[in-house]
PDB file of N, CA and C in Angstrom:
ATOM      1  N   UNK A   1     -11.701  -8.041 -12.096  1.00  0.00           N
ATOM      2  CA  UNK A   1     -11.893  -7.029 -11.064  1.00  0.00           C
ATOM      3  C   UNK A   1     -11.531  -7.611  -9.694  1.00  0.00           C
ATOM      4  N   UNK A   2     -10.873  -6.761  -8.913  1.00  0.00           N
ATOM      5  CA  UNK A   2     -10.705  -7.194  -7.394  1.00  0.00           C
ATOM      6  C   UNK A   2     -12.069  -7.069  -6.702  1.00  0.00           C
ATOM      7  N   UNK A   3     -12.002  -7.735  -5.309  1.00  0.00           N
ATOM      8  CA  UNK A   3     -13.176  -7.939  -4.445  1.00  0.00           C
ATOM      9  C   UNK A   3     -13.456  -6.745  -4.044  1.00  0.00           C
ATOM     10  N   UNK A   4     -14.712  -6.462  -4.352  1.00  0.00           N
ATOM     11  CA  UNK A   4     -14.912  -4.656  -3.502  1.00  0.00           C
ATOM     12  C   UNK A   4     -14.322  -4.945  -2.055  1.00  0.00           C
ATOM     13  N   UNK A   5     -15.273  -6.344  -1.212  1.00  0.00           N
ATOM     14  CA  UNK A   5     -15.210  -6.245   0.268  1.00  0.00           C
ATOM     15  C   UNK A   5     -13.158  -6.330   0.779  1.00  0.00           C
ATOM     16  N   UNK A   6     -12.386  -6.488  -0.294  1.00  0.00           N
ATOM     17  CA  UNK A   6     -11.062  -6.716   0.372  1.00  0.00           C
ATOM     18  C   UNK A   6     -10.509  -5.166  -0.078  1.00  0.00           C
ATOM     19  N   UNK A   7     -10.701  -5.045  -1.378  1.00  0.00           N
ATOM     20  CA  UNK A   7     -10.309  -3.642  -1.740  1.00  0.00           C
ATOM     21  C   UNK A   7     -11.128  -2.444  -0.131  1.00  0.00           C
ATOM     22  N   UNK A   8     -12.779  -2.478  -0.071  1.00  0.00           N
ATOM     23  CA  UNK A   8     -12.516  -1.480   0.753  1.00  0.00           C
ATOM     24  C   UNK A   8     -11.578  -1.826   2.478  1.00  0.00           C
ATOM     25  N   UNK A   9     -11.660  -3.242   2.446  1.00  0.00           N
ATOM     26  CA  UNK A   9     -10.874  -3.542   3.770  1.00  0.00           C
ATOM     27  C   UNK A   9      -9.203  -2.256   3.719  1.00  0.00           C
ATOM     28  N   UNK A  10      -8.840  -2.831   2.365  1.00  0.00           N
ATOM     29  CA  UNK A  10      -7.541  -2.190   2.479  1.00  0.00           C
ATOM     30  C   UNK A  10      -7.608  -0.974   2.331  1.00  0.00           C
ATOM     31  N   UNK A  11      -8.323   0.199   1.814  1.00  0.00           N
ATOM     32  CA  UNK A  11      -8.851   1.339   2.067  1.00  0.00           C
ATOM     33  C   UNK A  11      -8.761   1.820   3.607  1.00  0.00           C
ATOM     34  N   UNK A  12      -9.496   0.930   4.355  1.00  0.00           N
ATOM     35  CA  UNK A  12      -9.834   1.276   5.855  1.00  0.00           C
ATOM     36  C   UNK A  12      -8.801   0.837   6.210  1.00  0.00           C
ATOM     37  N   UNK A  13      -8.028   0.147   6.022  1.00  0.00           N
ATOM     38  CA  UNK A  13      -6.924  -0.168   6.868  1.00  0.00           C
ATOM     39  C   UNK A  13      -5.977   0.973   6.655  1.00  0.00           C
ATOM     40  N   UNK A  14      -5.916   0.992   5.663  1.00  0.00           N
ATOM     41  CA  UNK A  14      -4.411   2.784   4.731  1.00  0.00           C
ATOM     42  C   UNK A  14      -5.263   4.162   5.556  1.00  0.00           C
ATOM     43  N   UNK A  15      -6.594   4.155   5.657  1.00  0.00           N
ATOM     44  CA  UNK A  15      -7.137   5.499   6.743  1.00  0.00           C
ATOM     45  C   UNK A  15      -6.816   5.618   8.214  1.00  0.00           C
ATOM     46  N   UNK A  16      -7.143   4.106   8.589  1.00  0.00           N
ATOM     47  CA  UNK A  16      -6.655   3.845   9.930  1.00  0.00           C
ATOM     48  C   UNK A  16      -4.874   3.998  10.550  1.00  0.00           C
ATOM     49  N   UNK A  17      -4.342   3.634   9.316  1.00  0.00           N
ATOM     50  CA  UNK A  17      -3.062   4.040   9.440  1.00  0.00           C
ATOM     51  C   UNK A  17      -2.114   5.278   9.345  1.00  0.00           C
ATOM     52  N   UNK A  18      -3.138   6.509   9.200  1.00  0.00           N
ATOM     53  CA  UNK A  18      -2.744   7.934   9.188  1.00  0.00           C
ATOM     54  C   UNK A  18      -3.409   8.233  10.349  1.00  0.00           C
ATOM     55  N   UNK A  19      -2.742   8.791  11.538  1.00  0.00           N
ATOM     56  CA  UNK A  19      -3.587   9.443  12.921  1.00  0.00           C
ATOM     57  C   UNK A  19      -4.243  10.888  12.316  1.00  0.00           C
ATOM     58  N   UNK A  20      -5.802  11.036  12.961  1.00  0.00           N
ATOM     59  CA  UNK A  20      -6.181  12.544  12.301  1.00  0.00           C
ATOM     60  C   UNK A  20      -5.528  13.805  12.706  1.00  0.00           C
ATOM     61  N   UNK A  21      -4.916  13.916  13.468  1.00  0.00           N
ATOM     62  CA  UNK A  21      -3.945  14.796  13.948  1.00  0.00           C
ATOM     63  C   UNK A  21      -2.752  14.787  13.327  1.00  0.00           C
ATOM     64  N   UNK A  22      -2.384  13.715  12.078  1.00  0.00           N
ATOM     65  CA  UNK A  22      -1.650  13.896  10.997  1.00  0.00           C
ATOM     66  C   UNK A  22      -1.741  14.494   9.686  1.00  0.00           C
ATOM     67  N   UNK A  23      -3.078  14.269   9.815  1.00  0.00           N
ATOM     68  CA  UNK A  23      -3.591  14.292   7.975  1.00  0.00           C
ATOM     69  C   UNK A  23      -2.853  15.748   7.193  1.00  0.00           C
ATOM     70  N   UNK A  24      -2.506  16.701   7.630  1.00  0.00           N
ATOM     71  CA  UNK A  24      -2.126  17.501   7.217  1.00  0.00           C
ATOM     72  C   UNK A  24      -0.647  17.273   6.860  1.00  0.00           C
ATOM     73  N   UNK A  25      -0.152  16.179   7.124  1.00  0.00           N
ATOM     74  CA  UNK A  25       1.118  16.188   7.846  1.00  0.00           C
ATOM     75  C   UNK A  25       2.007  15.035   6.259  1.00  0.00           C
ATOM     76  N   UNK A  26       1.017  13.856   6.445  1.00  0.00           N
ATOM     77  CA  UNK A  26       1.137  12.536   5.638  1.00  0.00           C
ATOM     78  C   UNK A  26       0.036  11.768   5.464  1.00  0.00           C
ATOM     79  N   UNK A  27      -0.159  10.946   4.668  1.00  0.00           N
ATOM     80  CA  UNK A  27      -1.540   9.976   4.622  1.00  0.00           C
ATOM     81  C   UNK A  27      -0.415   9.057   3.667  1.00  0.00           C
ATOM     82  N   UNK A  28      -1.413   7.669   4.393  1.00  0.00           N
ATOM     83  CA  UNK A  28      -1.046   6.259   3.617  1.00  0.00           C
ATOM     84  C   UNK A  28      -2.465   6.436   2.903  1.00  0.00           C
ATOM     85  N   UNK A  29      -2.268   6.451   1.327  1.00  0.00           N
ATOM     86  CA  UNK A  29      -3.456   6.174   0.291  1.00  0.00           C
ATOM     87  C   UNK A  29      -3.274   5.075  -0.654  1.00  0.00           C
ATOM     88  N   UNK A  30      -4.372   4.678  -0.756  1.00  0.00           N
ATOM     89  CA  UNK A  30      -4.842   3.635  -1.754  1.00  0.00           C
ATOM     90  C   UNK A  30      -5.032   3.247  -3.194  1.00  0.00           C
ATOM     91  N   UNK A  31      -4.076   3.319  -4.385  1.00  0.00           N
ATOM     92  CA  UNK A  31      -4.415   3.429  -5.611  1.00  0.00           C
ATOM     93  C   UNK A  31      -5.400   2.269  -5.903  1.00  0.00           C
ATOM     94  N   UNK A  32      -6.162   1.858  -6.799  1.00  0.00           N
ATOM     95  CA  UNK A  32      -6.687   0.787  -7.028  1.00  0.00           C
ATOM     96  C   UNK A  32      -7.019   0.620  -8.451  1.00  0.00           C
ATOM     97  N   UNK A  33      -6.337  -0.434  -9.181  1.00  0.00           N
ATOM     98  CA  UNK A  33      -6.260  -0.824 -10.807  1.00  0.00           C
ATOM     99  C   UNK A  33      -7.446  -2.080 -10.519  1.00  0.00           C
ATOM    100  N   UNK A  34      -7.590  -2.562 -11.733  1.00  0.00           N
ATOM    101  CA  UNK A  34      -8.165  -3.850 -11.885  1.00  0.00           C
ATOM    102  C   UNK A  34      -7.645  -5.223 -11.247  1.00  0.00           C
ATOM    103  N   UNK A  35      -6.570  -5.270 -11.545  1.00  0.00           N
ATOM    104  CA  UNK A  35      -5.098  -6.094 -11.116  1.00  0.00           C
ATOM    105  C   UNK A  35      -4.732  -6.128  -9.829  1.00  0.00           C
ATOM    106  N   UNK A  36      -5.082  -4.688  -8.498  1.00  0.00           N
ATOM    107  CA  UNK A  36      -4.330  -4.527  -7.807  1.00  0.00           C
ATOM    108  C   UNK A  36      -4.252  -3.381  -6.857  1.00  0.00           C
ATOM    109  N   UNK A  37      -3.824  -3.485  -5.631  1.00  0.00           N
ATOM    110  CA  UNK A  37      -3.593  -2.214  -4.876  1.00  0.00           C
ATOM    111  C   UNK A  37      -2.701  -1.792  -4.552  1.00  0.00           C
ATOM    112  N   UNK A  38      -2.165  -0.642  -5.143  1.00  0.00           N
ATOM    113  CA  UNK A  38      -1.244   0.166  -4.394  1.00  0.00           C
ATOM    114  C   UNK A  38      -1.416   1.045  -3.115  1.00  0.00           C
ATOM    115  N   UNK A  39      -0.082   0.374  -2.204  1.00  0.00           N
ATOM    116  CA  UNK A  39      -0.094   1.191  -0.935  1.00  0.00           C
ATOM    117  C   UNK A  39       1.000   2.853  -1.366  1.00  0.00           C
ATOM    118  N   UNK A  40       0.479   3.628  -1.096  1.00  0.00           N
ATOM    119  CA  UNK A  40       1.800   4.882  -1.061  1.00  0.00           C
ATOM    120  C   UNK A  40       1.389   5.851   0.390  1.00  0.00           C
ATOM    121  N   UNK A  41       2.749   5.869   0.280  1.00  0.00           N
ATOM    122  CA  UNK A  41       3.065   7.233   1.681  1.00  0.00           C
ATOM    123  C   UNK A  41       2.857   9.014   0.746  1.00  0.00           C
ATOM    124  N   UNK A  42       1.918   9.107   1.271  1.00  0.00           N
ATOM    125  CA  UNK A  42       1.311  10.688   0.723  1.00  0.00           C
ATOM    126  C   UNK A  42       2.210  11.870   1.857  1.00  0.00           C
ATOM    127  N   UNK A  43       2.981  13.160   1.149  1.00  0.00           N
ATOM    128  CA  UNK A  43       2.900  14.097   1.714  1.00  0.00           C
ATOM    129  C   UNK A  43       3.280  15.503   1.485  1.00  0.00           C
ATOM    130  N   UNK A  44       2.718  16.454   1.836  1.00  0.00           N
ATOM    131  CA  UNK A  44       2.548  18.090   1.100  1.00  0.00           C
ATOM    132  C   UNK A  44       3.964  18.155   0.943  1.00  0.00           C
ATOM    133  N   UNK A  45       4.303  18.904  -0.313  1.00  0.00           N
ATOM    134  CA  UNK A  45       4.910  19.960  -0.527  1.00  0.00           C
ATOM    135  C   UNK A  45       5.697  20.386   0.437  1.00  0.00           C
ATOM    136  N   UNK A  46       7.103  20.305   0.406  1.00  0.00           N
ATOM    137  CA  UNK A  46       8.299  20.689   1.441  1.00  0.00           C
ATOM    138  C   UNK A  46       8.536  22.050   0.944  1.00  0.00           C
ATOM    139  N   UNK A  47       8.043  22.674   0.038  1.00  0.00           N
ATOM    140  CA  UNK A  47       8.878  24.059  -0.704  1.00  0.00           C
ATOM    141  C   UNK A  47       7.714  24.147  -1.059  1.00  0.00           C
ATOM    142  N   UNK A  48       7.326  25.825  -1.781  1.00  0.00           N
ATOM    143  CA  UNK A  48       6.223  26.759  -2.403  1.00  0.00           C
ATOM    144  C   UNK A  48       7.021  26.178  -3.796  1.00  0.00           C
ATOM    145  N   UNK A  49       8.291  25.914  -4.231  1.00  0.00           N
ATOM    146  CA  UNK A  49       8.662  26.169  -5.270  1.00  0.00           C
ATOM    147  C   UNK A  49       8.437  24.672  -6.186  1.00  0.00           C
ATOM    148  N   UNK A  50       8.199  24.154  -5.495  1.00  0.00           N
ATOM    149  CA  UNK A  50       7.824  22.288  -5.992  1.00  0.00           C
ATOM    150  C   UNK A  50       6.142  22.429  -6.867  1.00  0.00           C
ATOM    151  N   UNK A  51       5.219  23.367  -5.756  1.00  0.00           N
ATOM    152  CA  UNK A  51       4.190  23.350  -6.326  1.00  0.00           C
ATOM    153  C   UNK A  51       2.999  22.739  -5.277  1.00  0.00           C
ATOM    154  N   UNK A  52       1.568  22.445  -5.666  1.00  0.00           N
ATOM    155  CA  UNK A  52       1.024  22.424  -3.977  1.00  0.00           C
ATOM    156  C   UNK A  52       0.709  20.989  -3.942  1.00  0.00           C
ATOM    157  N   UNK A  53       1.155  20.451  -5.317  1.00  0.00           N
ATOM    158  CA  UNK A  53       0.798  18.778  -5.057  1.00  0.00           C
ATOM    159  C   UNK A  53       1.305  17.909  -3.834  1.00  0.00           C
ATOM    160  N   UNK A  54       1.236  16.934  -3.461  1.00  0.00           N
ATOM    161  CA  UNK A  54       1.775  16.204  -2.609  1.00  0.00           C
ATOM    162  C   UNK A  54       2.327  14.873  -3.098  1.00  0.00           C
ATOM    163  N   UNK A  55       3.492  14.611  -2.654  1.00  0.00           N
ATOM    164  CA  UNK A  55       4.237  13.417  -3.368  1.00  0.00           C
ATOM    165  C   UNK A  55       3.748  12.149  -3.393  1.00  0.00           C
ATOM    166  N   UNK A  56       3.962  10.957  -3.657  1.00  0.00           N
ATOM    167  CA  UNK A  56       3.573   9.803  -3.456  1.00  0.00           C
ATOM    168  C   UNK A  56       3.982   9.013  -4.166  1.00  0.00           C
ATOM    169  N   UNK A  57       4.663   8.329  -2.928  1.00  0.00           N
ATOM    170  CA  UNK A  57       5.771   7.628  -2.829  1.00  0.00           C
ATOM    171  C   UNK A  57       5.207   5.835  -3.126  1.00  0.00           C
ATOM    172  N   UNK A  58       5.473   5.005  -3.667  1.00  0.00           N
ATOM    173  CA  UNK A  58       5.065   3.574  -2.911  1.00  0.00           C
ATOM    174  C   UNK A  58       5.623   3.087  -2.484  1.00  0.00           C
ATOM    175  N   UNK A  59       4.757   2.454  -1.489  1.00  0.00           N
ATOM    176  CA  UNK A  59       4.995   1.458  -0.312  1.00  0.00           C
ATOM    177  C   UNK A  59       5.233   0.050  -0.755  1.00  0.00           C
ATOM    178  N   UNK A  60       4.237  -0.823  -1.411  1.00  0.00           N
ATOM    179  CA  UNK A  60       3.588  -1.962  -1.149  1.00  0.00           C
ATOM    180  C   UNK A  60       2.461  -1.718  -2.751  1.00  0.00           C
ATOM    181  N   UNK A  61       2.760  -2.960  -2.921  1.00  0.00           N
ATOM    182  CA  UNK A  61       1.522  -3.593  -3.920  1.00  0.00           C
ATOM    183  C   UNK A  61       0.769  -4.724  -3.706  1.00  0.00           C
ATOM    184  N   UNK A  62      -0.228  -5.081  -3.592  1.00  0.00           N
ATOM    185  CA  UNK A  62      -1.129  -6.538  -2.948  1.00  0.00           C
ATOM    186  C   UNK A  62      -1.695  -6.688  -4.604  1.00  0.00           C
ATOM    187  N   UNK A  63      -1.185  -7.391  -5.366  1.00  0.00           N
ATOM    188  CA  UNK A  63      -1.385  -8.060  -6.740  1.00  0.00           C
ATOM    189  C   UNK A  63      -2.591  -9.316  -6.070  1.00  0.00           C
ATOM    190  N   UNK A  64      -3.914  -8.920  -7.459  1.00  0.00           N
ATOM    191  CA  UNK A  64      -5.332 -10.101  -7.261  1.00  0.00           C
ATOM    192  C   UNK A  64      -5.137 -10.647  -8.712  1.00  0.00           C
ATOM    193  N   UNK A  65      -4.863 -11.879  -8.584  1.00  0.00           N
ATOM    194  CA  UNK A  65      -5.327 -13.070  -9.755  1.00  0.00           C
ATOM    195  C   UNK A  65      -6.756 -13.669  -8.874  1.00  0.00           C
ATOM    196  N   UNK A  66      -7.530 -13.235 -10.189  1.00  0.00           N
ATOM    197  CA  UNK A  66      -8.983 -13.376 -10.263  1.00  0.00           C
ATOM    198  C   UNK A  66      -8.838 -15.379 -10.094  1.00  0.00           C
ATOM    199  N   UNK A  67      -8.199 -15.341 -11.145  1.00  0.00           N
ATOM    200  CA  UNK A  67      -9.119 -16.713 -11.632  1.00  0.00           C
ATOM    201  C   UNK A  67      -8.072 -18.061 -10.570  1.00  0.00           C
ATOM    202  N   UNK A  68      -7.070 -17.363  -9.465  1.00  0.00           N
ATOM    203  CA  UNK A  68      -7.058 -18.131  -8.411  1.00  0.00           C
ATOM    204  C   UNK A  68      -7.717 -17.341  -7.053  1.00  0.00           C
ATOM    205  N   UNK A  69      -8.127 -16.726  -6.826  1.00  0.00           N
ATOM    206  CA  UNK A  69      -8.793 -15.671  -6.103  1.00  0.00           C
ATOM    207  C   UNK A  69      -7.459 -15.377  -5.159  1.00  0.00           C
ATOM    208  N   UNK A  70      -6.557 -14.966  -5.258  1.00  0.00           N
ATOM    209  CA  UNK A  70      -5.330 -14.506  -4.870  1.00  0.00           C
ATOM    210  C   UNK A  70      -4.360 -13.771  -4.617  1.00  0.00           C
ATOM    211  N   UNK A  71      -4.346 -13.235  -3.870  1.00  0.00           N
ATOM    212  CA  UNK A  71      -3.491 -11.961  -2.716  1.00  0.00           C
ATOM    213  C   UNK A  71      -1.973 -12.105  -3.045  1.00  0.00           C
ATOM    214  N   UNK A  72      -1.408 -11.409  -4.077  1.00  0.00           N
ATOM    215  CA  UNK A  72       0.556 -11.331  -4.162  1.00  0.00           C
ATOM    216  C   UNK A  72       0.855  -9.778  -3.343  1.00  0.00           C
ATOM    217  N   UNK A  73       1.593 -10.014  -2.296  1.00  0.00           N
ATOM    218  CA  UNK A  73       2.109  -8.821  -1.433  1.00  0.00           C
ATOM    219  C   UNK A  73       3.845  -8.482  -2.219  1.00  0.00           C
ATOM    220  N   UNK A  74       3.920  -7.115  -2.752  1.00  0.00           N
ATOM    221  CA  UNK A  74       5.076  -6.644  -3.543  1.00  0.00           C
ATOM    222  C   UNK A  74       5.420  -5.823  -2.727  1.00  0.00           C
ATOM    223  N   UNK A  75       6.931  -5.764  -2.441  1.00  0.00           N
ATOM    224  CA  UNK A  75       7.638  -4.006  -1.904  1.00  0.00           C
ATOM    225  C   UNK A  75       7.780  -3.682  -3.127  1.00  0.00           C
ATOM    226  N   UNK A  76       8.181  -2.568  -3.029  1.00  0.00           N
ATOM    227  CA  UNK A  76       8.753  -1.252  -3.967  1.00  0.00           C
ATOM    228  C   UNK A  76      10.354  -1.280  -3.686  1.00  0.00           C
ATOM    229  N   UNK A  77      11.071  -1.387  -4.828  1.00  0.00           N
ATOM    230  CA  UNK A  77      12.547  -0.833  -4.495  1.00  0.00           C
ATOM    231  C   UNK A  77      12.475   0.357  -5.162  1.00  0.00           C
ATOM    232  N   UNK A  78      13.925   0.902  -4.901  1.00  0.00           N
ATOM    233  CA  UNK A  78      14.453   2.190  -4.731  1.00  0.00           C
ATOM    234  C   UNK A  78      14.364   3.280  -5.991  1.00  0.00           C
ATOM    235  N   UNK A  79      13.759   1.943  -7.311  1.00  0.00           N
ATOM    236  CA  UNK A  79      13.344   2.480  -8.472  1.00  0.00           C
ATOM    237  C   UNK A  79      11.734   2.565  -8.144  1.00  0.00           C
ATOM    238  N   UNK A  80      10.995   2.316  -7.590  1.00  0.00           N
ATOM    239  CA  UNK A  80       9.687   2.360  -7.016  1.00  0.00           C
ATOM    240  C   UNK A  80       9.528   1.278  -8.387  1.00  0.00           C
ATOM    241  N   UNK A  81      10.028  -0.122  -8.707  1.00  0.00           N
ATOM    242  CA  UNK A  81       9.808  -1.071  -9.399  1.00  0.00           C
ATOM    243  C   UNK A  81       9.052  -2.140  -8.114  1.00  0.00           C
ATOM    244  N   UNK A  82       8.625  -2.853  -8.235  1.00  0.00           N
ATOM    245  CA  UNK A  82       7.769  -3.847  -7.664  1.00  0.00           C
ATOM    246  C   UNK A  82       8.608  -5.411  -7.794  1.00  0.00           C
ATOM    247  N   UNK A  83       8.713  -5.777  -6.524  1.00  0.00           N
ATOM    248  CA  UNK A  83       9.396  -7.247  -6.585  1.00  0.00           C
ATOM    249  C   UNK A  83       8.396  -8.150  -5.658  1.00  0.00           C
ATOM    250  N   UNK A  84       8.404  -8.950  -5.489  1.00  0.00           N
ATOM    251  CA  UNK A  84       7.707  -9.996  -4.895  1.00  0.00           C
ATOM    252  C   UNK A  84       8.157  -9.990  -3.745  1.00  0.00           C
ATOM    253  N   UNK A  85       7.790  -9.975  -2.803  1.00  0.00           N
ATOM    254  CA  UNK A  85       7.948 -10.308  -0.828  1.00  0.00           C
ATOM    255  C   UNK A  85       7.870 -11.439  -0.913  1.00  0.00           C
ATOM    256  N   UNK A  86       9.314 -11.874  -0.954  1.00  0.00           N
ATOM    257  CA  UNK A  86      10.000 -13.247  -0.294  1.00  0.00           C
ATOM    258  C   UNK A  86       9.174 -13.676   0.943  1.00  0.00           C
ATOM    259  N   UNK A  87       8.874 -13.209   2.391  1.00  0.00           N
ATOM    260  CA  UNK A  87       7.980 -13.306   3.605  1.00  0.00           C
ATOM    261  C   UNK A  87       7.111 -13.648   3.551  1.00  0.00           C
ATOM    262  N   UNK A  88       5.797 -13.277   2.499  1.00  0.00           N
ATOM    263  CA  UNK A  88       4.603 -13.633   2.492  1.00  0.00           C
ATOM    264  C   UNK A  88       3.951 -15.016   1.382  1.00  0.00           C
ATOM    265  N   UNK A  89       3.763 -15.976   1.377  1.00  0.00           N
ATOM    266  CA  UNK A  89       3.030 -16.506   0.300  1.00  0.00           C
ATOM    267  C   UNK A  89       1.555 -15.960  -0.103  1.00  0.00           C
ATOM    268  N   UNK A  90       1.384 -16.469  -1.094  1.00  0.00           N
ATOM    269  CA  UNK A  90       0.267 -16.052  -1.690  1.00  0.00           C
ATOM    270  C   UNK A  90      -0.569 -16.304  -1.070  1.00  0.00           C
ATOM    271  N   UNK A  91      -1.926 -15.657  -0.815  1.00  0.00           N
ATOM    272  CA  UNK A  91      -3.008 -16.094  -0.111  1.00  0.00           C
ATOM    273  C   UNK A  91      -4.313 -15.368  -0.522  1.00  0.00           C
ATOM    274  N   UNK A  92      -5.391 -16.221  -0.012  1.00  0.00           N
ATOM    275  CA  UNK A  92      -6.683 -15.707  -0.202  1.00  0.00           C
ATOM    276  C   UNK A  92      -7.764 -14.754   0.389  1.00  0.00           C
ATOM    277  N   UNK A  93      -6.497 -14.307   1.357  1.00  0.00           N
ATOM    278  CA  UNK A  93      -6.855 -13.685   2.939  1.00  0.00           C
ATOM    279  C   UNK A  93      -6.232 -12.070   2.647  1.00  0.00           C
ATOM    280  N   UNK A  94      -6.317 -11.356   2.190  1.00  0.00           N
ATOM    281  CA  UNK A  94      -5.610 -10.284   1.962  1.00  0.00           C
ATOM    282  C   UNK A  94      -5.447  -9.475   3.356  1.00  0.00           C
ATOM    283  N   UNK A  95      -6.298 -10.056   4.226  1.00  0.00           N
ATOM    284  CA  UNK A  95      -5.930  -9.133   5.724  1.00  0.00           C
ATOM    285  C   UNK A  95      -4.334 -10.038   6.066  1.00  0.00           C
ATOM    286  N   UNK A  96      -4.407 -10.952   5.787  1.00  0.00           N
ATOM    287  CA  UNK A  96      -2.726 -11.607   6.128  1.00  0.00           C
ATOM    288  C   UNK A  96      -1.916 -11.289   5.902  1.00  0.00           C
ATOM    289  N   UNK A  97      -1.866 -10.595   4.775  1.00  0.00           N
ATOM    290  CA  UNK A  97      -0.951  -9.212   3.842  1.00  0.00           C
ATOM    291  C   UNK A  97      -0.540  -8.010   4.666  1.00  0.00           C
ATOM    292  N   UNK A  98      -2.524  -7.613   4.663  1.00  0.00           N
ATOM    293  CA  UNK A  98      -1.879  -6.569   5.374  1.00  0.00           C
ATOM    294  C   UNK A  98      -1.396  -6.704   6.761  1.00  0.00           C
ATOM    295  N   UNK A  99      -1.191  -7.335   8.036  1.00  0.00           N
ATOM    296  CA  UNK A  99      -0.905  -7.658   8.852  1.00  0.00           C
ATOM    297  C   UNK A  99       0.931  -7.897   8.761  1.00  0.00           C
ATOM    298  N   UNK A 100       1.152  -8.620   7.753  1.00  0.00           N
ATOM    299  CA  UNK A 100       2.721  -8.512   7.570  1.00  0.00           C
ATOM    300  C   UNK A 100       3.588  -7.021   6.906  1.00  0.00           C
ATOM    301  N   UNK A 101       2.151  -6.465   6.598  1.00  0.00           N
ATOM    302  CA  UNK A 101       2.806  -4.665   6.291  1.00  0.00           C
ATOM    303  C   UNK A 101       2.884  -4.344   7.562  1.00  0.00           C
ATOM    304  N   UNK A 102       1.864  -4.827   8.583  1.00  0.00           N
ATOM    305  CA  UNK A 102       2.077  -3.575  10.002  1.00  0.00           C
ATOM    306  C   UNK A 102       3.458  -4.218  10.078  1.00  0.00           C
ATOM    307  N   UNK A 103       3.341  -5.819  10.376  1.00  0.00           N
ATOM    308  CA  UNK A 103       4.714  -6.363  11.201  1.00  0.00           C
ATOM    309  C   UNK A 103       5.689  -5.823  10.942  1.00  0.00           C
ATOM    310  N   UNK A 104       5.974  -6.024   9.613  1.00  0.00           N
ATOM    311  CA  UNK A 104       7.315  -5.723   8.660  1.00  0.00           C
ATOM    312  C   UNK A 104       7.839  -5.935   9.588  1.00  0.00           C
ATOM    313  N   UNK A 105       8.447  -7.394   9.438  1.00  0.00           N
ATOM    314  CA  UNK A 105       9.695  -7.595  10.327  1.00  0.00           C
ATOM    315  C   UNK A 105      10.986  -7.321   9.486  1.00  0.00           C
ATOM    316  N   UNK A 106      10.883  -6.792   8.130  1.00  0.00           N
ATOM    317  CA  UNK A 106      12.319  -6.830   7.158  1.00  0.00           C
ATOM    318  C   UNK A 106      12.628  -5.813   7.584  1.00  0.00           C
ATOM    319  N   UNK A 107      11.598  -4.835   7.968  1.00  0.00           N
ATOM    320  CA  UNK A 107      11.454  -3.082   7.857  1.00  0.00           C
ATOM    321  C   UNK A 107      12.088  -2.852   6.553  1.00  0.00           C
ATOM    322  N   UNK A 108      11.156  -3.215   5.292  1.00  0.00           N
ATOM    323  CA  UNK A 108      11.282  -3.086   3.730  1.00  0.00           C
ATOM    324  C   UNK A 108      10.294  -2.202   3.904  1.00  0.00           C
ATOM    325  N   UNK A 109       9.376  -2.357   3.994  1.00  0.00           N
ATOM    326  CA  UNK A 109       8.172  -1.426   3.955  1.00  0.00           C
ATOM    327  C   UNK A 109       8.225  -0.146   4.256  1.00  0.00           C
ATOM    328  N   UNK A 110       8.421   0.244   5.959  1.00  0.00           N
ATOM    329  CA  UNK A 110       8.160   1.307   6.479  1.00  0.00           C
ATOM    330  C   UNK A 110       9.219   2.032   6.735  1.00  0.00           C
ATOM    331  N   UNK A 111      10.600   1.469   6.928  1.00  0.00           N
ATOM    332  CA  UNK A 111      11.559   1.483   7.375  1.00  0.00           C
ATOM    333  C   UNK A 111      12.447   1.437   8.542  1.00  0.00           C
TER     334      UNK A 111
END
């Protein structure tokens, strides 16, 4: 299992990163496996004819190995497959992660 206290960090960080004067608009949300968090870009329905779900896209994966207590930061390519971020090493700090999502100096992430 991942750390509740980093999992909800990254929660609050993906809320903080949608302005409320957006929410209707887009939201960055949080999947969360055993293994791991997915970042995705959430947003309504462009057409009635799509249906009223909202898409969601990924961003970013922050992969936890338990038994090194350890933070892997993944982009998403264009297959929404998961590769490893060359930029970041592994770490125990998962706010360091997320901090190189705001930076994104590749602009892989956000674009």
């Amino acid at each position: 299992m991942i750390p509740e206290l980093d999992a909800k960090r990254v929660r609050e960080w993906a809320h903080a990163k949608t302005p409320p004067e957006c929410r209707d608009e887009m939201r960055v949300e949080v999947d969360e496996t055993p293994r791991g968090l997915t970042i995705l870009d959430c947003r309504p329905p462009w057409s009635d004819l799509i249906g009223p779900e909202w898409t969601r896209t990924p961003i970013a994966r922050i992969g936890y190995v338990k038994k090194r207590n350890e933070w892997t930061l993944y982009w998403a390519d264009r297959n929404s497959k998961f590769q490893r971020y060359w930029d970041a090493e592994p770490t125990q700090h998962v706010g360091e992660l997320l901090d190189e999502l705001d930076a994104d100096s590749s602009c892989i992430f956000w674009g």
